[in-house]
C-alpha atoms as a PDB file:
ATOM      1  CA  UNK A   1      13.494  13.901  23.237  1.00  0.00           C
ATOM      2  CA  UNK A   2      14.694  15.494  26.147  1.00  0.00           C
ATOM      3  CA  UNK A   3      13.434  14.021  29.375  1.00  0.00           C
ATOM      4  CA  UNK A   4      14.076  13.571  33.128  1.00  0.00           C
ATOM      5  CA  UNK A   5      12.323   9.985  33.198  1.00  0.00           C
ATOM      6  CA  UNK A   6      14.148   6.350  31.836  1.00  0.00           C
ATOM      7  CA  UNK A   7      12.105   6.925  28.476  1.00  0.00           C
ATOM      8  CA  UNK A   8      10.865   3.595  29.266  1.00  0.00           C
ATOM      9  CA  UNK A   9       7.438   3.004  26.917  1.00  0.00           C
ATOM     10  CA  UNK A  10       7.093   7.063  26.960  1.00  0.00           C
ATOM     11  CA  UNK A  11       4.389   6.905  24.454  1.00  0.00           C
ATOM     12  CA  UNK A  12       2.869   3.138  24.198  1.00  0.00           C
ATOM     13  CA  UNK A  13       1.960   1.235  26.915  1.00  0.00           C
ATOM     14  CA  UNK A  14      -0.527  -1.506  27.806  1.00  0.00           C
ATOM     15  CA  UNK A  15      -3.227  -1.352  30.813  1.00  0.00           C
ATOM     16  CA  UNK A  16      -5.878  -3.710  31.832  1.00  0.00           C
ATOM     17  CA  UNK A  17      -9.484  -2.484  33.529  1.00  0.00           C
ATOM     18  CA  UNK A  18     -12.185  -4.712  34.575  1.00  0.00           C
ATOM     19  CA  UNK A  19     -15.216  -4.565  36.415  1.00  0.00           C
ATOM     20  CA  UNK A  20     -16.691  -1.263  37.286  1.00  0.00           C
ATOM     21  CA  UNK A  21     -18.983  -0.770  33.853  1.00  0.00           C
ATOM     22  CA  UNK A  22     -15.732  -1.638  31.417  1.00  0.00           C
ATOM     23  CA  UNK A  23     -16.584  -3.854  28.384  1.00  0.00           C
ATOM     24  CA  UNK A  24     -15.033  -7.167  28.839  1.00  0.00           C
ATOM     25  CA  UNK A  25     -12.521  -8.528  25.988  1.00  0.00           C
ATOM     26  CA  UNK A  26     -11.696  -5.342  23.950  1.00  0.00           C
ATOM     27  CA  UNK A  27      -8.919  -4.235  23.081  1.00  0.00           C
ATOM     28  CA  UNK A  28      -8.037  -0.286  21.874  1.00  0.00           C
ATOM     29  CA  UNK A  29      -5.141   0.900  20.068  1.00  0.00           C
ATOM     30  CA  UNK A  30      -1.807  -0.352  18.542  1.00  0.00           C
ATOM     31  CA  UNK A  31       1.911  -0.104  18.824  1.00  0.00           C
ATOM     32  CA  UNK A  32       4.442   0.051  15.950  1.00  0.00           C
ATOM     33  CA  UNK A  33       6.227  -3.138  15.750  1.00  0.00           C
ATOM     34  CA  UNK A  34       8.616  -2.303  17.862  1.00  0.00           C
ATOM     35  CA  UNK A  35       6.087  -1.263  20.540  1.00  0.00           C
ATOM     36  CA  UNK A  36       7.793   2.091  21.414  1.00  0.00           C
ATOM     37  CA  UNK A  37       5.108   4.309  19.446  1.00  0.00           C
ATOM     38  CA  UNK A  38       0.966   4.400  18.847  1.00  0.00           C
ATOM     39  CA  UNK A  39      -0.064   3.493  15.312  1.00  0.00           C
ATOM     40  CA  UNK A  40      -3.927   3.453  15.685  1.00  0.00           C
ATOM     41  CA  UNK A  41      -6.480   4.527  17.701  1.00  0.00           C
ATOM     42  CA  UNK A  42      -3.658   6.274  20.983  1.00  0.00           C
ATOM     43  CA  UNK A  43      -5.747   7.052  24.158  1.00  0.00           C
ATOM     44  CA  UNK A  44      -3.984   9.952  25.951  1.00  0.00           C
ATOM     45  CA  UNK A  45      -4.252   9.701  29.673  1.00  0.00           C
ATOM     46  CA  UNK A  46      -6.937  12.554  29.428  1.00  0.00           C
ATOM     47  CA  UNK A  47      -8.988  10.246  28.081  1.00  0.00           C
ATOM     48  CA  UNK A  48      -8.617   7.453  30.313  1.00  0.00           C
ATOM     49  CA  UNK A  49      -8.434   9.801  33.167  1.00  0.00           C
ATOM     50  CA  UNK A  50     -12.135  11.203  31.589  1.00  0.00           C
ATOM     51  CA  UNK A  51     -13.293   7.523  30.840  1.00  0.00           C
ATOM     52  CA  UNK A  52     -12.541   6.204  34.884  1.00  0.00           C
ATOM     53  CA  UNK A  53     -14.250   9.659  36.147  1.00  0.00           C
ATOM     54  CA  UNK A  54     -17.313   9.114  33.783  1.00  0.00           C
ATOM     55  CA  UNK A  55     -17.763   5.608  35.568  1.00  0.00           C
ATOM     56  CA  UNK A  56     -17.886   7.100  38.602  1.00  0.00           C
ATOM     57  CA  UNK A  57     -20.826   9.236  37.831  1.00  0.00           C
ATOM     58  CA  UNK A  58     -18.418  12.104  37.536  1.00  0.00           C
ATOM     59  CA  UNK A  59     -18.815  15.016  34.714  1.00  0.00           C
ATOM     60  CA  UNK A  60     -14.723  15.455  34.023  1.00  0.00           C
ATOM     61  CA  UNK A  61     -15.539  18.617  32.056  1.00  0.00           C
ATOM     62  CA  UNK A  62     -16.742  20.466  35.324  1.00  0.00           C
ATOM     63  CA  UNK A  63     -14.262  18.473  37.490  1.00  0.00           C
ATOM     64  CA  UNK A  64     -12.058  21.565  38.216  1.00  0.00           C
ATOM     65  CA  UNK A  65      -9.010  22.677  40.708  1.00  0.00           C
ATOM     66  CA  UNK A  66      -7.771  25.829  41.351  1.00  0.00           C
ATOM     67  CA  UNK A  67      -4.044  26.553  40.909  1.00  0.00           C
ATOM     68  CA  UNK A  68      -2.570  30.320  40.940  1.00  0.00           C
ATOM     69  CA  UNK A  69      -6.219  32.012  40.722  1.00  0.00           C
ATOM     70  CA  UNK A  70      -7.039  30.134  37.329  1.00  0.00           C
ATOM     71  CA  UNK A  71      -9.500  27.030  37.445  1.00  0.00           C
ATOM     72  CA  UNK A  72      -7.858  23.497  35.601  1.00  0.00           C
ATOM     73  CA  UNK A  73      -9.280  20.462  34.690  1.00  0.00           C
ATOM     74  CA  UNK A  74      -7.523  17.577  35.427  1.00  0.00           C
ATOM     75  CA  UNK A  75      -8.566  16.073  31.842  1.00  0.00           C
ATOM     76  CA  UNK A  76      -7.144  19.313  30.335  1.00  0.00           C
ATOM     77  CA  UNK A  77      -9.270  20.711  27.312  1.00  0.00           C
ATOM     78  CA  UNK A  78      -9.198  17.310  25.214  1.00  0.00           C
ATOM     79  CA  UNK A  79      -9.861  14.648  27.801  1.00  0.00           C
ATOM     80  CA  UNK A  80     -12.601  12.301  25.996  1.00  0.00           C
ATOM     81  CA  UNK A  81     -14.297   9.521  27.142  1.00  0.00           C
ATOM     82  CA  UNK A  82     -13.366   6.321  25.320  1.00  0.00           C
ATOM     83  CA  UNK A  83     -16.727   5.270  24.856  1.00  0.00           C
ATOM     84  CA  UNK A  84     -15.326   2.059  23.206  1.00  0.00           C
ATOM     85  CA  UNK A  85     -14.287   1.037  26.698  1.00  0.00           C
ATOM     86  CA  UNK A  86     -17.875   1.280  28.444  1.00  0.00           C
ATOM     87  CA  UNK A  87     -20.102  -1.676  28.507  1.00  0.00           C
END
């Protein structure tokens, strides 16, 4: 893959929440065995991104910014929240 970055854990990494209406002592996903890809259950950082703004009391789907005269939103089209993450 062509890439500007280290392509350090480009695709699988690991990221602890508490507090703030997260369920306490679950854990989403898996890596391969080498821990370098997803094998079940990825969370793209849409969905977290949707999940954190949910919590908030924000709706991400009409969360939007204007760049060059067309409206974005920052959890893209398939943002999600990761309802197995809310208490």
């Amino acid at each position: 893959r062509e890439s500007t970055g280290r392509n350090h854990h480009i695709d699988a990494y690991t990221i602890w929440l508490t507090g703030a209406g997260i369920r306490r002592g679950v854990t989403i996903g898996a890596s391969d065995e080498l821990g370098f890809a997803p094998a079940e259950d990825r969370v793209h950082v849409h969905d977290l991104q949707a999940t954190l703004l949910h919590l908030l009391g924000l709706d991400h789907k009409r969360l939007t910014y204007r760049f060059m005269g067309r409206d974005f939103r920052l959890t893209d089209v398939g943002g999600n929240v990761v309802t197995k993450l809310l208490a």
